[in-house]
Protein backbone atom coordinates (compact mmCIF):
# COMPACT_ATOMS: atom_id res chain seq x y z
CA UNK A 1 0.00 0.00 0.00
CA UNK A 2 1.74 3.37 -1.08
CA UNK A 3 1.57 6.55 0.66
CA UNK A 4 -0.53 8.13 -1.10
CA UNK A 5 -3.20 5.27 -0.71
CA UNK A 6 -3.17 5.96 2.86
CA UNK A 7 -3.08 9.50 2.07
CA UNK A 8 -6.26 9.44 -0.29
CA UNK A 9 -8.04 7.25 2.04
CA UNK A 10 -7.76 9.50 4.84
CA UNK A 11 -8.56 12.71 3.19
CA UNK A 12 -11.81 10.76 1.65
CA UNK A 13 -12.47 10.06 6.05
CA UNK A 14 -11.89 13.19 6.95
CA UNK A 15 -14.37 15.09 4.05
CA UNK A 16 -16.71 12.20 4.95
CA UNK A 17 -16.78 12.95 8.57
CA UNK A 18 -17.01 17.04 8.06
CA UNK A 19 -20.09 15.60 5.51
CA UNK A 20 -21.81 13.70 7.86
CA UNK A 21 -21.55 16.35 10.95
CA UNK A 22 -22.40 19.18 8.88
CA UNK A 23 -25.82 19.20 8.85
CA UNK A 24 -26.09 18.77 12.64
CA UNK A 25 -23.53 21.52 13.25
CA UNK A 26 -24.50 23.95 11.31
CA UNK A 27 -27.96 23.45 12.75
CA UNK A 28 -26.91 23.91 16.03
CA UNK A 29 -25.01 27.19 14.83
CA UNK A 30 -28.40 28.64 13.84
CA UNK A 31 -30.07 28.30 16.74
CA UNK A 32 -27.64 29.41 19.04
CA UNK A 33 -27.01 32.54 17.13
CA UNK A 34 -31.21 32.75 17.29
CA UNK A 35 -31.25 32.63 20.97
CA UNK A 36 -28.65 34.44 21.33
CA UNK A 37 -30.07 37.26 20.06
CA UNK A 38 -33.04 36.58 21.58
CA UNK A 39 -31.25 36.71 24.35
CA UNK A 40 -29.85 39.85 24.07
CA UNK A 41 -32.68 41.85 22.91
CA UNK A 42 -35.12 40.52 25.86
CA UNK A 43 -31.88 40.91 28.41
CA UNK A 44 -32.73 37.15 29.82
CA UNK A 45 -29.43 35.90 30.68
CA UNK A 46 -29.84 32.17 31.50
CA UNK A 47 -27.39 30.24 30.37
CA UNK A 48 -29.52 26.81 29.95
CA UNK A 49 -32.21 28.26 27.81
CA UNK A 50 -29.91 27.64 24.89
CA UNK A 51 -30.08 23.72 25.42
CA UNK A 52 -33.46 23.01 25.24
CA UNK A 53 -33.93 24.46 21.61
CA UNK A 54 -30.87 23.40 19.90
CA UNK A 55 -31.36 19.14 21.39
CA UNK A 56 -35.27 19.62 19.72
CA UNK A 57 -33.61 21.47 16.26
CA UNK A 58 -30.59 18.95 15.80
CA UNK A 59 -32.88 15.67 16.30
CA UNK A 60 -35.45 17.09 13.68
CA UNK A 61 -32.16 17.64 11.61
CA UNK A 62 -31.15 14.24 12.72
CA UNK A 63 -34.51 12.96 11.35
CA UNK A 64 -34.66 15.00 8.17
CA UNK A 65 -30.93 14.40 6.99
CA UNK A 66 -30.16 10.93 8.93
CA UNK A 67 -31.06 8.92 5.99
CA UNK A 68 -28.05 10.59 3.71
CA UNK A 69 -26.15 10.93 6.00
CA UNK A 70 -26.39 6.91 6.91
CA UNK A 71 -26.37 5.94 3.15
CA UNK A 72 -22.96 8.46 2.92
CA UNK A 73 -21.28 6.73 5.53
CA UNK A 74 -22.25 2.90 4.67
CA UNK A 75 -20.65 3.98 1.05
CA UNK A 76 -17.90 5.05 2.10
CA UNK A 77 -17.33 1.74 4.69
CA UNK A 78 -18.42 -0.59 1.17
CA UNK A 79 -15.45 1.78 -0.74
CA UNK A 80 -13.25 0.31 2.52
CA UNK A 81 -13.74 -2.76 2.49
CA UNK A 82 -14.25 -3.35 -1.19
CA UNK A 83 -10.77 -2.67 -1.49
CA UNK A 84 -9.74 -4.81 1.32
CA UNK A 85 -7.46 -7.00 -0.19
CA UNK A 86 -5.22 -4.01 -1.46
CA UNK A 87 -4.63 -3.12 2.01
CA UNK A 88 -3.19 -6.54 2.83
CA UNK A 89 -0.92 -6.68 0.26
């Protein structure tokens, strides 16, 4: 296995992985920023009203994009393993 086998395969994990956690993170990112100003133009200051909202908005993004993002990942372990053999030797 050369170099830049290795090299290929883990550049093809690593835009896999920022793929898969995209969705989720970005979607977190939005509604922090919205309570955040929320929270600043109604002056509440509690630091665990963020939670609540941003669990509920990433498992509906969990639910609506889960499906890709399963099908993305099981390609990328059937690319893996379909080239199995190339690792060994």
């Amino acid at each position: 296995m050369s170099p830049e086998m290795v090299i290929g395969w883990a550049e093809q994990g690593v835009f896999t992985t920022l793929l898969i956690a995209g969705p989720l993170l970005i979607t977190a990112l939005a509604i922090g920023l919205a309570v955040s100003v929320f929270q600043a133009t109604t002056q509440i200051q509690e630091q665990t009203l963020a939670f609540i909202p941003k669990i509920a908005g990433v498992l509906i993004a969990l639910v609506i994009f889960g499906p890709w993002m399963l099908q993305l990942l099981t390609t990328f372990a059937y690319d893996i393993f379909s080239d199995f053999t190339r690792f060994i030797g």
